[in-house]
C-alpha atoms as a PDB file:
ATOM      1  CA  UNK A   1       0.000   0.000   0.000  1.00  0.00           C
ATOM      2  CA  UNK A   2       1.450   3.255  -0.537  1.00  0.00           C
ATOM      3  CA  UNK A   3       0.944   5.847   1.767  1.00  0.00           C
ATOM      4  CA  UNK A   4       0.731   9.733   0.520  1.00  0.00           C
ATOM      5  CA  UNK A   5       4.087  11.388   2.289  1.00  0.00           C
ATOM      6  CA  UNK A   6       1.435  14.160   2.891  1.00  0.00           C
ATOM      7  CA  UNK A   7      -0.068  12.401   5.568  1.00  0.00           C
ATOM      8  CA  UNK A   8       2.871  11.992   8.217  1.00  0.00           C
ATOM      9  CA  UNK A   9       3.394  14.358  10.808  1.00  0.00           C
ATOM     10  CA  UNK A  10       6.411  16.438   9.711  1.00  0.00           C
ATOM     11  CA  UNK A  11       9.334  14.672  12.053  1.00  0.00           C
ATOM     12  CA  UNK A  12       7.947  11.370  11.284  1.00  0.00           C
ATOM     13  CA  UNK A  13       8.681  12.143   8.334  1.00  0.00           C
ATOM     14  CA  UNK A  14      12.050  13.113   8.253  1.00  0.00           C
ATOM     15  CA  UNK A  15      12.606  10.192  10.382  1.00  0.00           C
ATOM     16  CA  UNK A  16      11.690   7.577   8.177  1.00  0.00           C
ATOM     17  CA  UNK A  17      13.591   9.655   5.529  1.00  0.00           C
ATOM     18  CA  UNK A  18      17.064   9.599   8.023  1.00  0.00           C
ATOM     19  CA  UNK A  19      16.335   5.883   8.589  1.00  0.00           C
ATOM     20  CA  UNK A  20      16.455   5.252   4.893  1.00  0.00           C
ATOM     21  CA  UNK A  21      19.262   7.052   3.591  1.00  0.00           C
ATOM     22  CA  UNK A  22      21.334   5.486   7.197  1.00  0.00           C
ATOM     23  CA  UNK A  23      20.736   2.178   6.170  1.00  0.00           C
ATOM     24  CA  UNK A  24      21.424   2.404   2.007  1.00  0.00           C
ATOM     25  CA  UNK A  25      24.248   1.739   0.700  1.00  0.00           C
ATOM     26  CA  UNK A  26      23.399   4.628  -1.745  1.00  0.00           C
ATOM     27  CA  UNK A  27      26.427   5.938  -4.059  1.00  0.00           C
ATOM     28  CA  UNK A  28      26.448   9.760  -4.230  1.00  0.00           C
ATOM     29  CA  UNK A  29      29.257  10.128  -6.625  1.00  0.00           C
ATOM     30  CA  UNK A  30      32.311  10.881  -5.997  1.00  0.00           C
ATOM     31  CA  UNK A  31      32.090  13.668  -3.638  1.00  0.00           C
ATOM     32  CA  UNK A  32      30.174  12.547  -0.174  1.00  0.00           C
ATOM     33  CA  UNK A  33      26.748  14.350   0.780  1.00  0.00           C
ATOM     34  CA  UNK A  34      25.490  14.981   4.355  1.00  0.00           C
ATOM     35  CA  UNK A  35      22.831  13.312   6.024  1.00  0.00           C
ATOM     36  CA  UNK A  36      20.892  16.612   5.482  1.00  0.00           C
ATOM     37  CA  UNK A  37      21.982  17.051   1.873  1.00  0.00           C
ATOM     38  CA  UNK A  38      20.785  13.327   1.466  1.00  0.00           C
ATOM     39  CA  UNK A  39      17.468  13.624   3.287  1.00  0.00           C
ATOM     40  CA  UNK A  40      16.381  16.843   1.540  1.00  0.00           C
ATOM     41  CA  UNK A  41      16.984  14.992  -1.728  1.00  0.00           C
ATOM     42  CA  UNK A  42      14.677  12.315  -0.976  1.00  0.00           C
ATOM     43  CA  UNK A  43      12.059  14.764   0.074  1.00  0.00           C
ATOM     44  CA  UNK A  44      12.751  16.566  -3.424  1.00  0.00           C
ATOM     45  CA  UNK A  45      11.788  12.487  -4.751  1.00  0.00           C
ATOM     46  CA  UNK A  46       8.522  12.402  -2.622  1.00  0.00           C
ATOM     47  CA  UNK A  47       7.393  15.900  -3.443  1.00  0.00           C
ATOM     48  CA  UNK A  48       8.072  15.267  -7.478  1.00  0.00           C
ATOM     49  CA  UNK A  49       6.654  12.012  -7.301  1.00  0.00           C
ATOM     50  CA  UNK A  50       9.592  10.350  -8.152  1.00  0.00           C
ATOM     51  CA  UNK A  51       9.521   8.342  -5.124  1.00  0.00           C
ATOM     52  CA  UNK A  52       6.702   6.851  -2.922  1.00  0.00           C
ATOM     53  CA  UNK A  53       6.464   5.689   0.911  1.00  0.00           C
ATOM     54  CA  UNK A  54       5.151   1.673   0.881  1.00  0.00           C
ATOM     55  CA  UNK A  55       4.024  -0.584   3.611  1.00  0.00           C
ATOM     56  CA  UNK A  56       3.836  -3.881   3.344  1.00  0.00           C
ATOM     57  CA  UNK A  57       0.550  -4.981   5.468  1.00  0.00           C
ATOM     58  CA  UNK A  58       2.257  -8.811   5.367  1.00  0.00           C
ATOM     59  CA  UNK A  59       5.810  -7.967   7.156  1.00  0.00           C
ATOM     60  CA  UNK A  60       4.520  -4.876   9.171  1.00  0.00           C
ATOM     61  CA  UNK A  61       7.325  -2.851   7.334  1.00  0.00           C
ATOM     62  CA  UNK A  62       7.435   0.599   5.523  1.00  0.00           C
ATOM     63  CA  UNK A  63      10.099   1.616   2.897  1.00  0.00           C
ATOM     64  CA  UNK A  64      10.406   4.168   0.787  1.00  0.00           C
ATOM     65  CA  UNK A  65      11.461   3.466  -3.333  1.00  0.00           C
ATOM     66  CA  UNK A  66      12.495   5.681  -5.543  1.00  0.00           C
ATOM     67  CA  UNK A  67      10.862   5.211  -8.905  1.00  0.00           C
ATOM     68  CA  UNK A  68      12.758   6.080 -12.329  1.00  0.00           C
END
């Protein structure tokens, strides 16, 4: 199911955003980005619709995707 990004409470949020970006592996090129740097570009995904928030009902788990 995907769940509109509009609907979280703003730090909610941002904290499944951090969680994300912490735990890919996610190659930035070759200079490094920050943790804000990286979570404002996944915001940029969510608000273009290039990327969508998904929980899976069957393992209790949310993820967010980026979609090319």
């Amino acid at each position: 199911m995907i769940i509109p990004w509009q609907q979280l409470e703003p730090q909610t949020l941002n904290n499944l955003i951090e969680s994300y970006v912490l735990r890919e592996g996610t190659d930035y090129g070759l200079q490094e980005k920050t943790l804000v740097d990286k979570v404002n570009e996944v915001k940029l995904h969510l608000i273009n619709g290039t990327a969508a928030i998904f929980w899976s009902e069957l393992h209790e788990t949310i993820d967010i995707k980026i979609i090319k």
